[in-house]
C-alpha atoms as a PDB file:
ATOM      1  CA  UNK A   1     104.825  86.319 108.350  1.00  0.00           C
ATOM      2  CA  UNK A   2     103.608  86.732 111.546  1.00  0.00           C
ATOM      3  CA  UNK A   3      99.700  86.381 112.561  1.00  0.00           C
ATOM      4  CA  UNK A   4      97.401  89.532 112.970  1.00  0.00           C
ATOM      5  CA  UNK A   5      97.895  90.870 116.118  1.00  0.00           C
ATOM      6  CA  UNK A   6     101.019  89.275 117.244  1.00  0.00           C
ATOM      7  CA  UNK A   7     103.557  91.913 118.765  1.00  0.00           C
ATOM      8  CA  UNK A   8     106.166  92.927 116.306  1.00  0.00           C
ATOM      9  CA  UNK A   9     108.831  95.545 116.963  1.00  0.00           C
ATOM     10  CA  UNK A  10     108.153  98.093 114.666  1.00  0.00           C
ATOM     11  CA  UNK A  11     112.168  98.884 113.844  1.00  0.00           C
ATOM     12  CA  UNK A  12     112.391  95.405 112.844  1.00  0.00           C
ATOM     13  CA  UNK A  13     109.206  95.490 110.105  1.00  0.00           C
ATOM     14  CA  UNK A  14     111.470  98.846 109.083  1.00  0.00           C
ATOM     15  CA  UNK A  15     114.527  97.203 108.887  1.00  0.00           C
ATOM     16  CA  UNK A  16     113.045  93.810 106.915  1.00  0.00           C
ATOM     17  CA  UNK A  17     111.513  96.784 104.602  1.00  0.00           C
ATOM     18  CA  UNK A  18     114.600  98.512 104.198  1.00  0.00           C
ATOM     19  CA  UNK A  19     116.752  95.797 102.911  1.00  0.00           C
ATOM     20  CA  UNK A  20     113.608  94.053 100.314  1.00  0.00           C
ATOM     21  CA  UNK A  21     113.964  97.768  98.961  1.00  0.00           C
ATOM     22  CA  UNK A  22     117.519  97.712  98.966  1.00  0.00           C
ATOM     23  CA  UNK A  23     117.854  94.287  97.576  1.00  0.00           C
ATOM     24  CA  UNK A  24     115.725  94.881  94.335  1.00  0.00           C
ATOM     25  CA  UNK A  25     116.856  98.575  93.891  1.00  0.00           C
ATOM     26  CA  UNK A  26     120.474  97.281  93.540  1.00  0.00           C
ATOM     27  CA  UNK A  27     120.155  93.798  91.995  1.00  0.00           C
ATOM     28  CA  UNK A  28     117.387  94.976  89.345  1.00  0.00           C
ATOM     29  CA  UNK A  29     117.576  98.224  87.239  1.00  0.00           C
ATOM     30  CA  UNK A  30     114.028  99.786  88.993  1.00  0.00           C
ATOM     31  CA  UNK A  31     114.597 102.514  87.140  1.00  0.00           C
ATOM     32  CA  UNK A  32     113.931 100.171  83.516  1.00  0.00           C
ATOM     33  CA  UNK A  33     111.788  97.709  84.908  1.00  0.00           C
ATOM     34  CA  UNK A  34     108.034  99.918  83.800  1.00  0.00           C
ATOM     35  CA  UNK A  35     109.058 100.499  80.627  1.00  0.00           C
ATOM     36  CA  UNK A  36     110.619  96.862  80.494  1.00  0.00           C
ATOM     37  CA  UNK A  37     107.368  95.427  81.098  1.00  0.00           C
ATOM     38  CA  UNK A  38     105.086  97.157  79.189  1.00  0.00           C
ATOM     39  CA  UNK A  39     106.969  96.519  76.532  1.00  0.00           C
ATOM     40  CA  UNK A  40     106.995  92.867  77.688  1.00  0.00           C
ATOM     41  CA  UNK A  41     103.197  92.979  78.052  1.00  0.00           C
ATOM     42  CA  UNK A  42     102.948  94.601  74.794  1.00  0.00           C
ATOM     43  CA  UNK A  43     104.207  91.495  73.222  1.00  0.00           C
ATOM     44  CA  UNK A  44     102.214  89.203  75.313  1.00  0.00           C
ATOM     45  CA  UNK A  45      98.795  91.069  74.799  1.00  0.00           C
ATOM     46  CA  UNK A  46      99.068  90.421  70.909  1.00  0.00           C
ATOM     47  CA  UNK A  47      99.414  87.168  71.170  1.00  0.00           C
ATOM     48  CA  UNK A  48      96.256  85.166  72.078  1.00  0.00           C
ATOM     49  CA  UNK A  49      97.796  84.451  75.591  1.00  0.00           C
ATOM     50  CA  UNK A  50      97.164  88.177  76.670  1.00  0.00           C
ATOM     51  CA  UNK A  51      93.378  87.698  75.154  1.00  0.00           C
ATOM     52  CA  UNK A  52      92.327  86.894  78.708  1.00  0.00           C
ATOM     53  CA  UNK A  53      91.012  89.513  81.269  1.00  0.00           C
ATOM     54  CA  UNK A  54      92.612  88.368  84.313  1.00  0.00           C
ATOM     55  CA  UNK A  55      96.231  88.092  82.708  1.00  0.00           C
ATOM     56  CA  UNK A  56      95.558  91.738  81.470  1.00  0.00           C
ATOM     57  CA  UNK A  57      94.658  93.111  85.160  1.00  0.00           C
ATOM     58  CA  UNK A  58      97.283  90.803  86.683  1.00  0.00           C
ATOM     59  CA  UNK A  59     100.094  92.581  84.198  1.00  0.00           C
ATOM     60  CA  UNK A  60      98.308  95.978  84.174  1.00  0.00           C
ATOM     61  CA  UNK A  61      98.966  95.520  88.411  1.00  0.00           C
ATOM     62  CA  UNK A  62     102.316  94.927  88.140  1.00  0.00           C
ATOM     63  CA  UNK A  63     102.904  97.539  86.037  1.00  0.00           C
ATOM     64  CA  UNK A  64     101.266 100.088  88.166  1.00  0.00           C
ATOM     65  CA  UNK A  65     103.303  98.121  91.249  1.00  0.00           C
ATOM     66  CA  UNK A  66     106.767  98.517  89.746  1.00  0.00           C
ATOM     67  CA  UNK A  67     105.691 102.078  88.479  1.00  0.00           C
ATOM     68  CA  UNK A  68     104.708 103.198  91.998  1.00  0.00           C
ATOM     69  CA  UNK A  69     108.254 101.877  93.873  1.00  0.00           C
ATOM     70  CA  UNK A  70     110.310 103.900  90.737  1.00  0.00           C
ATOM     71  CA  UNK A  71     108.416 107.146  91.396  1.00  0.00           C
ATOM     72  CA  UNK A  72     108.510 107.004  94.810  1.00  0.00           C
ATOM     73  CA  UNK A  73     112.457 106.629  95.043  1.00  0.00           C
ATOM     74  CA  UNK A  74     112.512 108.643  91.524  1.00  0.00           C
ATOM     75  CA  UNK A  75     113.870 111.836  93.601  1.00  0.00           C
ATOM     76  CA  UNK A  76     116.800 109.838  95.146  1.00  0.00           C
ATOM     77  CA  UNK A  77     120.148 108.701  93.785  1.00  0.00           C
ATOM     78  CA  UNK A  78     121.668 105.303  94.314  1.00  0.00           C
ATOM     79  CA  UNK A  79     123.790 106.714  97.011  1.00  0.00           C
ATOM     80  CA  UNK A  80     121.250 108.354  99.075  1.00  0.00           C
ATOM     81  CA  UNK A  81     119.007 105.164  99.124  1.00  0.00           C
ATOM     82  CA  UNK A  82     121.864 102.906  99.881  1.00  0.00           C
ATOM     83  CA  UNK A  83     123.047 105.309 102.968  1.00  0.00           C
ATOM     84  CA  UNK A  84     119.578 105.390 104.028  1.00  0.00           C
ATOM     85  CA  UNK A  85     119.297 101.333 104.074  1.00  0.00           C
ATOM     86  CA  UNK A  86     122.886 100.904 105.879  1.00  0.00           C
ATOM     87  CA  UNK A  87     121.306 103.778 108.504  1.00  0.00           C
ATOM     88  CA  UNK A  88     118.118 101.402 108.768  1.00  0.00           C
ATOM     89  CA  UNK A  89     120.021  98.432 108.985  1.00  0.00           C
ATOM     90  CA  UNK A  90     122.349  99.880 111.858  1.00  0.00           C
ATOM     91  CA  UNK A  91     119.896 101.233 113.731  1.00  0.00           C
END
């Protein structure tokens, strides 16, 4: 990572962006991963492990995190996102 105000070339923060999507889209079911780890979480939180607040708002945040990346390239099929990283990547 680079230090604040250092130049970077914008295409190439879009590009780096392009393939961490890419790579956990296609190596990881996205898609699953929410309802994977609440029910995950579910497990954990009965157990007296998930008694303790910050392991709650740590798993509560990646749930929300995961959640948030699904939705957002819910409307898109596997095709369309990987055209759309080979078009970043080329560019």
């Amino acid at each position: 990572m680079q230090k604040e105000n250092e130049k970077t070339v914008e295409p190439d923060v879009m590009i780096a962006m392009a393939k961490f999507l890419s790579d956990i889209w296609f190596e990881v079911e996205v898609r699953k991963q929410p309802d994977d780890m609440s029910e995950i979480f579910d497990a954990i939180l009965a157990s007296e492990v998930g008694d303790y607040l910050d392991l709650r708002v740590k798993m509560i945040n990646c749930i929300r995190t995961v959640k948030t990346l699904a939705k957002a390239l819910e409307p898109f099929s596997d095709m369309e996102i990987k055209k759309a990283y080979q078009k970043a990547l080329s560019a």
